[in-house]
C-alpha atoms as a PDB file:
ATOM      1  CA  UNK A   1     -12.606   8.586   4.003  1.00  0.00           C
ATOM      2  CA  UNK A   2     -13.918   5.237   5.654  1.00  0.00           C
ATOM      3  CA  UNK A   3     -11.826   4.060   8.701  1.00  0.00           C
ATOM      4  CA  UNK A   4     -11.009   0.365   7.482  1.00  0.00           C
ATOM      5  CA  UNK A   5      -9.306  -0.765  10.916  1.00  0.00           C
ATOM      6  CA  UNK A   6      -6.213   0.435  13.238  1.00  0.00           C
ATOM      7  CA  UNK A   7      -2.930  -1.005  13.646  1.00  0.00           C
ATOM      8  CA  UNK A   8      -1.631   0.435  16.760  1.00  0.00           C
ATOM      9  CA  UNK A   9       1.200  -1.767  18.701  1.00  0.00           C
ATOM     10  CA  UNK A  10       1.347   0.743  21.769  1.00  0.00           C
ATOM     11  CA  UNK A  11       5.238   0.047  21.691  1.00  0.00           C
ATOM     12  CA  UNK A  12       6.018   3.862  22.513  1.00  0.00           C
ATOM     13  CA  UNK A  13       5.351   6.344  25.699  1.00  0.00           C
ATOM     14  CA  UNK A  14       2.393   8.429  25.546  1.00  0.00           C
ATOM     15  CA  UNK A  15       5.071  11.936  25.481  1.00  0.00           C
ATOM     16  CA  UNK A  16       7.071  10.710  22.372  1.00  0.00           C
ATOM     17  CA  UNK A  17       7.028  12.722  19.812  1.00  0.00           C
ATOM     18  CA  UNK A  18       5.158  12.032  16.551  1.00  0.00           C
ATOM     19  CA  UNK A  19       6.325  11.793  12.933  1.00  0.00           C
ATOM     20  CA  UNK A  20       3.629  11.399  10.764  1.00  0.00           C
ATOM     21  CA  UNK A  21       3.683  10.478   7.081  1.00  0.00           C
ATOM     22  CA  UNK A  22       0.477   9.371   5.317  1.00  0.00           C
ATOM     23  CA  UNK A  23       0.486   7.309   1.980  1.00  0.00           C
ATOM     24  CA  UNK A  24      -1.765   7.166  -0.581  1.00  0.00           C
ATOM     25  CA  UNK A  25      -1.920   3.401  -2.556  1.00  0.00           C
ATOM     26  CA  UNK A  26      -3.938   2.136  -5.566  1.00  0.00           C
ATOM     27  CA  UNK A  27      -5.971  -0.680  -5.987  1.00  0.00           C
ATOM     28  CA  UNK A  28      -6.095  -1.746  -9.449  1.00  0.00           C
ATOM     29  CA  UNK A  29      -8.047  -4.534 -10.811  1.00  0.00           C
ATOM     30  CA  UNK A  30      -7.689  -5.525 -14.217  1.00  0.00           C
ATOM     31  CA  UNK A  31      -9.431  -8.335 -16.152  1.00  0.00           C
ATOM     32  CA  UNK A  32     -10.108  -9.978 -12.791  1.00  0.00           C
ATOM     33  CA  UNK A  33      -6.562  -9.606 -11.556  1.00  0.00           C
ATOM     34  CA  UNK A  34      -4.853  -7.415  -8.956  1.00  0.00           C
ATOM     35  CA  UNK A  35      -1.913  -5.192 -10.237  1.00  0.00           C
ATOM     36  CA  UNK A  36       0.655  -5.171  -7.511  1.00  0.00           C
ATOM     37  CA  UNK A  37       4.365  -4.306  -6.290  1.00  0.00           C
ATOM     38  CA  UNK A  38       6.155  -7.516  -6.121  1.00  0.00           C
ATOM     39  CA  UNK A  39       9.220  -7.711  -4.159  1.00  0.00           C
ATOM     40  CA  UNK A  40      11.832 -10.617  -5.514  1.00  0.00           C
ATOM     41  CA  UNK A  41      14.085 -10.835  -2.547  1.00  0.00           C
ATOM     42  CA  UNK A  42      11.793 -10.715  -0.018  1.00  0.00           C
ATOM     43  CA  UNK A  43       8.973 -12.998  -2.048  1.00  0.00           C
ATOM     44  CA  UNK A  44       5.756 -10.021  -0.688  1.00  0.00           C
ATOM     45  CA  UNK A  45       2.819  -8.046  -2.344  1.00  0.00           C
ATOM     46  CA  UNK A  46       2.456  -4.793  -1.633  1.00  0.00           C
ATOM     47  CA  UNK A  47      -0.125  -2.104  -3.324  1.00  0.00           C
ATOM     48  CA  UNK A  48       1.422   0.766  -5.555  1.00  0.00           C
ATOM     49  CA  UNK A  49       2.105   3.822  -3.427  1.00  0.00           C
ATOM     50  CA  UNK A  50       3.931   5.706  -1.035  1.00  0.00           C
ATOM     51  CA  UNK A  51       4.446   9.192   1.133  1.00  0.00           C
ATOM     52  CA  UNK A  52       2.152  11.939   0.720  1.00  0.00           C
ATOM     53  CA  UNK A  53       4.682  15.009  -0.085  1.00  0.00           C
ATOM     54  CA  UNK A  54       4.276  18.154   1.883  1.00  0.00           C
ATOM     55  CA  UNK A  55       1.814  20.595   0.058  1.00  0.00           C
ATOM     56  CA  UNK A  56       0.795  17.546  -2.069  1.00  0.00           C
ATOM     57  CA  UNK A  57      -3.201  16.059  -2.260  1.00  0.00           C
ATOM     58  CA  UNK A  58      -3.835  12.448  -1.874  1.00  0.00           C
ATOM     59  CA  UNK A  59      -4.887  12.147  -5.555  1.00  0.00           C
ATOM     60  CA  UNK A  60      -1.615  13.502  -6.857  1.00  0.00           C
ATOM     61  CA  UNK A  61       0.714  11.315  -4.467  1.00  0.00           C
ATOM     62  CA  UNK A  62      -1.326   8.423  -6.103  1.00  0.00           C
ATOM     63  CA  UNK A  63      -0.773   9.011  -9.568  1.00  0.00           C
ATOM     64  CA  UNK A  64       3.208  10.136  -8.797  1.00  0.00           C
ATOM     65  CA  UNK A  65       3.817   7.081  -6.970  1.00  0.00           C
ATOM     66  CA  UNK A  66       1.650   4.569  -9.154  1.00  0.00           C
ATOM     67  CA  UNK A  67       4.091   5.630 -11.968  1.00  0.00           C
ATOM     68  CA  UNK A  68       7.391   5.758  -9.888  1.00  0.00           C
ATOM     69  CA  UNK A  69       6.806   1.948  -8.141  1.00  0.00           C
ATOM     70  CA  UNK A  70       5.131   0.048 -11.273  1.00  0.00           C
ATOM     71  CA  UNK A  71       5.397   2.539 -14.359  1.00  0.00           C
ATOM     72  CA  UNK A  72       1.668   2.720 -14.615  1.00  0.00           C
ATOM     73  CA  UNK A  73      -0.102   5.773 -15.432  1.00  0.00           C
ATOM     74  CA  UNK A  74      -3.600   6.380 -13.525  1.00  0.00           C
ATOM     75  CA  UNK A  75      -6.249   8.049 -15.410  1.00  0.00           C
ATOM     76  CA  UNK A  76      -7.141  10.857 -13.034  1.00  0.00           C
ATOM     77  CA  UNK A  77     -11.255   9.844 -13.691  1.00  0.00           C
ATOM     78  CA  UNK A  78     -11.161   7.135 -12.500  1.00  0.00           C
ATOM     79  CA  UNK A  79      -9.808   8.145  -8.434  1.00  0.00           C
ATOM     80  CA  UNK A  80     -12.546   6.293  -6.379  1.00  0.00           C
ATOM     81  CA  UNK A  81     -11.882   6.402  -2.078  1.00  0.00           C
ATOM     82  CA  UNK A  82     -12.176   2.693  -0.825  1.00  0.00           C
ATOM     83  CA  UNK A  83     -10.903   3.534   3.008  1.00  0.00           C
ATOM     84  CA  UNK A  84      -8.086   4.290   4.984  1.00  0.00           C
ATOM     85  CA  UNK A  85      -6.356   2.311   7.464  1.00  0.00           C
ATOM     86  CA  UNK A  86      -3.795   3.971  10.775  1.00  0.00           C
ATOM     87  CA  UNK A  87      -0.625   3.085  11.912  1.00  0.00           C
ATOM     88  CA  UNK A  88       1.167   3.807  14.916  1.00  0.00           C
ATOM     89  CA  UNK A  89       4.376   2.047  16.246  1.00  0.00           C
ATOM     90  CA  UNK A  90       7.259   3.259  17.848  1.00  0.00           C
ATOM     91  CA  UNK A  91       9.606   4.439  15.103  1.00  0.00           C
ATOM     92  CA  UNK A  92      12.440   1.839  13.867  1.00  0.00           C
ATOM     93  CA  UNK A  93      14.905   5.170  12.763  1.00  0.00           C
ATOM     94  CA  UNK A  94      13.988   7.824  15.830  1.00  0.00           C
ATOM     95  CA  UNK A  95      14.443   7.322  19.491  1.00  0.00           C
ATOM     96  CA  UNK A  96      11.707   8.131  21.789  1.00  0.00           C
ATOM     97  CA  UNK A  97       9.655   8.939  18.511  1.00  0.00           C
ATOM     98  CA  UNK A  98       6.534   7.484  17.075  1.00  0.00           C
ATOM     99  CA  UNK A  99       5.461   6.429  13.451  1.00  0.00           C
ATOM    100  CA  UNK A 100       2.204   7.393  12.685  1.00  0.00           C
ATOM    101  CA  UNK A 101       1.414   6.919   9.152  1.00  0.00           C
ATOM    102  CA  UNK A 102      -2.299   6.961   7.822  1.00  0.00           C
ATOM    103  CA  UNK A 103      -2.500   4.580   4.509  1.00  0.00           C
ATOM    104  CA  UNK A 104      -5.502   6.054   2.196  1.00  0.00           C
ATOM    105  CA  UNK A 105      -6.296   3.383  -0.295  1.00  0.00           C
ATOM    106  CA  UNK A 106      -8.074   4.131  -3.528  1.00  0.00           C
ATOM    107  CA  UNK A 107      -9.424   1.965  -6.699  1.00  0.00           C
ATOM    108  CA  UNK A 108      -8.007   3.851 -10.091  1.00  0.00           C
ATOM    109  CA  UNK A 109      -7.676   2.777 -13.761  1.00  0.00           C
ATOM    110  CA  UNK A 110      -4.635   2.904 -15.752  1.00  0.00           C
ATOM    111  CA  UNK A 111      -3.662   3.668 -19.244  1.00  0.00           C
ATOM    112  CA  UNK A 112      -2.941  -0.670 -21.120  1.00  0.00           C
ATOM    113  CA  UNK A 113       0.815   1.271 -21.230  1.00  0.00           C
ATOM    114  CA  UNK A 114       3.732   1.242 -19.137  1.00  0.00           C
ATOM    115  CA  UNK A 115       6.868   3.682 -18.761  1.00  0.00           C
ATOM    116  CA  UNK A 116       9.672   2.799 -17.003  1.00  0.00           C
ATOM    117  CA  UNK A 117       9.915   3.035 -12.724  1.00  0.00           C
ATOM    118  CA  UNK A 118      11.741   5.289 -10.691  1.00  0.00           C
ATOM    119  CA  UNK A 119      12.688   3.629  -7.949  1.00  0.00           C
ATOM    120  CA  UNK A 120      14.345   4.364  -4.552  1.00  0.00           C
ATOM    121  CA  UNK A 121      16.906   2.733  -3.389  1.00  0.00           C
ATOM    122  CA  UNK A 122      15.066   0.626  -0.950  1.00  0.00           C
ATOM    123  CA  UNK A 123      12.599  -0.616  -3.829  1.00  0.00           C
ATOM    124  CA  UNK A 124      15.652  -1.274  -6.402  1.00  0.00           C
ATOM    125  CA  UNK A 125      17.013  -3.550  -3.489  1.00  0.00           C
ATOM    126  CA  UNK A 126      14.101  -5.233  -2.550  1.00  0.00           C
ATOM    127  CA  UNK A 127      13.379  -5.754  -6.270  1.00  0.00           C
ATOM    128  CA  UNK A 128      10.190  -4.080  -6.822  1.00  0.00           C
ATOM    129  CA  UNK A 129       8.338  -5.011 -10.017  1.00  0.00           C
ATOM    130  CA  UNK A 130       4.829  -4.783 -11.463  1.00  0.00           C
ATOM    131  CA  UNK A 131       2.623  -7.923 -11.250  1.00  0.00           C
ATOM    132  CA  UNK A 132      -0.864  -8.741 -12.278  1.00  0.00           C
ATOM    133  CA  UNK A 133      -1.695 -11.642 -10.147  1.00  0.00           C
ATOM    134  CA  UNK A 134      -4.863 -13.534  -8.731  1.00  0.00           C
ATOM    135  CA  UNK A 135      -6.030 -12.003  -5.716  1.00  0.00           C
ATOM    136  CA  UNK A 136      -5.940 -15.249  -2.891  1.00  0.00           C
ATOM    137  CA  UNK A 137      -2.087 -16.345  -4.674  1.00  0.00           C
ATOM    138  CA  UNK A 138      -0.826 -12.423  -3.175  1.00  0.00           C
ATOM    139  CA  UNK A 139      -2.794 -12.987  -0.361  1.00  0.00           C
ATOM    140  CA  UNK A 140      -1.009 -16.026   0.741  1.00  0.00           C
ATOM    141  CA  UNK A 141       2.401 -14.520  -0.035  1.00  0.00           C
ATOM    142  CA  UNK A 142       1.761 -11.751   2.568  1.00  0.00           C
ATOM    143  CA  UNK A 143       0.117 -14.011   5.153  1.00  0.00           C
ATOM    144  CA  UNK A 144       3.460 -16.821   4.651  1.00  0.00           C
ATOM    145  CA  UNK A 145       5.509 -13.484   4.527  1.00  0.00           C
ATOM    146  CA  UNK A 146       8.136 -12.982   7.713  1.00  0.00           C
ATOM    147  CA  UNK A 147      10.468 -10.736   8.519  1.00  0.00           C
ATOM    148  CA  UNK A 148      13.277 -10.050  11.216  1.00  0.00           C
ATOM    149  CA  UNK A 149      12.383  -6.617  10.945  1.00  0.00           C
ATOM    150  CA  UNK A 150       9.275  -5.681  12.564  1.00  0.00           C
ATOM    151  CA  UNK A 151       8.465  -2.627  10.865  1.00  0.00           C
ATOM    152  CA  UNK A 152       8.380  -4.516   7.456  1.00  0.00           C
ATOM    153  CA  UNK A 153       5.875  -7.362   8.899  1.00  0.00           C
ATOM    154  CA  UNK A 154       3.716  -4.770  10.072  1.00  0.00           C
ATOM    155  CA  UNK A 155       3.542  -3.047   6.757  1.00  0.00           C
ATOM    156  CA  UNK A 156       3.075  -6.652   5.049  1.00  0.00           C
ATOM    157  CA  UNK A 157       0.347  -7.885   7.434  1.00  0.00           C
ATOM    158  CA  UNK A 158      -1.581  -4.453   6.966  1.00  0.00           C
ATOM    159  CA  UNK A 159      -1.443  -4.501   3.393  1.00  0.00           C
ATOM    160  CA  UNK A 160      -2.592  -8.741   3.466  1.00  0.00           C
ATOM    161  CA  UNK A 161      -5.594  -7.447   5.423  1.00  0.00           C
ATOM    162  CA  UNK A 162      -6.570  -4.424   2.752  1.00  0.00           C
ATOM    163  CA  UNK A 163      -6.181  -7.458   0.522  1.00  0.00           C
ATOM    164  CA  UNK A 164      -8.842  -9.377   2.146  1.00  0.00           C
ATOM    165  CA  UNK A 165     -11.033  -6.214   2.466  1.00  0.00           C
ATOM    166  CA  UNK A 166     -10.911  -5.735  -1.511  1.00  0.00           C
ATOM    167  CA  UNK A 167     -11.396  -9.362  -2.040  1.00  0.00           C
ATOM    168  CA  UNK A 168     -14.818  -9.074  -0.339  1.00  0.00           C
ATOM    169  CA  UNK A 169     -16.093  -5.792  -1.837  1.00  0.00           C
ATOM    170  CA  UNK A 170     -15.045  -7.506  -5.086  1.00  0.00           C
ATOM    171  CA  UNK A 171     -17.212 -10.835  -4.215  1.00  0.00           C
ATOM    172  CA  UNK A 172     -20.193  -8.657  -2.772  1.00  0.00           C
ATOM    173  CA  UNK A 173     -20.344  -6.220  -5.221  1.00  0.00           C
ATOM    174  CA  UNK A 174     -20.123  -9.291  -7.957  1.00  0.00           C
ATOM    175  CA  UNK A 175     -23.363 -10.998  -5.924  1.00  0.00           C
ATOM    176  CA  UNK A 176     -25.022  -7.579  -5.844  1.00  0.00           C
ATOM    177  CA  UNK A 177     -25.240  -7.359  -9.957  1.00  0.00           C
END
């Protein structure tokens, strides 16, 4: 998958050990709006997704995770790679440990209906919920987004720049037809 950029703070010694868990997220666009995790209490856009499970592909973390954060059922099909963007910090929960976490981002369809979420507890108490919103109004969520926590604003600012990247495929692939 195409390397869309690094994130790598360089908080952490070289001889720390290394916990990694990749993600896999989805980037759905539907009648020219973005379908996105919405957190109330922190007022952020995030795309659906989450940890890759041991002994689990990309593709099926996608479609489990789609469903569990928005209730949204991808249609298998429709899986297309868009990139993939690292992430290495010093971990916020493990001394002398860092967080490596590779994001894979795809583009997937869903089925027009929704079944209910299955949240963790985290995303019930941030408030997680499905929006369809216009692509620059999450964009400028994330980029006014701040946190006290570090490993959140990280995660926000990396997901504001994906953002950007879609909005240009989206514009150059609209000038290219």
């Amino acid at each position: 998958m195409k390397e869309l950029f690094i994130i790598d703070l360089q908080d952490y010694e070289e001889e720390y050990s290394v916990y990694k868990r990749p993600s896999a997220r989805g980037i759905i666009i539907k009648n020219g709006k973005i379908a996105l995790v919405y957190s109330k209490k922190e007022n952020y856009y995030k795309f659906p997704g989450g940890g890759i499970n041991e002994n689990e592909d990309m593709r099926t973390a996608l479609i489990r995770e789609v469903r569990e954060e928005v209730g949204l059922i991808v249609i298998p099909d429709s899986i297309r790679e868009f990139g993939s963007v690292m992430r290495r910090q010093k971990s916020n929960y493990s001394p002398d440990t860092i967080f490596e976490q590779e994001n894979f981002y795809f583009f997937c369809d869903t089925k027009d209906r929704l079944i209910g979420q299955e949240l963790d507890d985290y995303e019930r108490e941030a408030e997680f919920s499905l929006r369809s919103v216009d692509i620059d109004d999450a964009i400028k969520a994330d980029f006014d987004y701040h946190s006290n926590d570090l490993f959140d604003e990280i995660m926000i600012k990396r997901e504001m720049k994906v953002l950007q990247l879609v909005r240009e495929y989206l514009q150059k692939d609209r000038i290219e037809r």
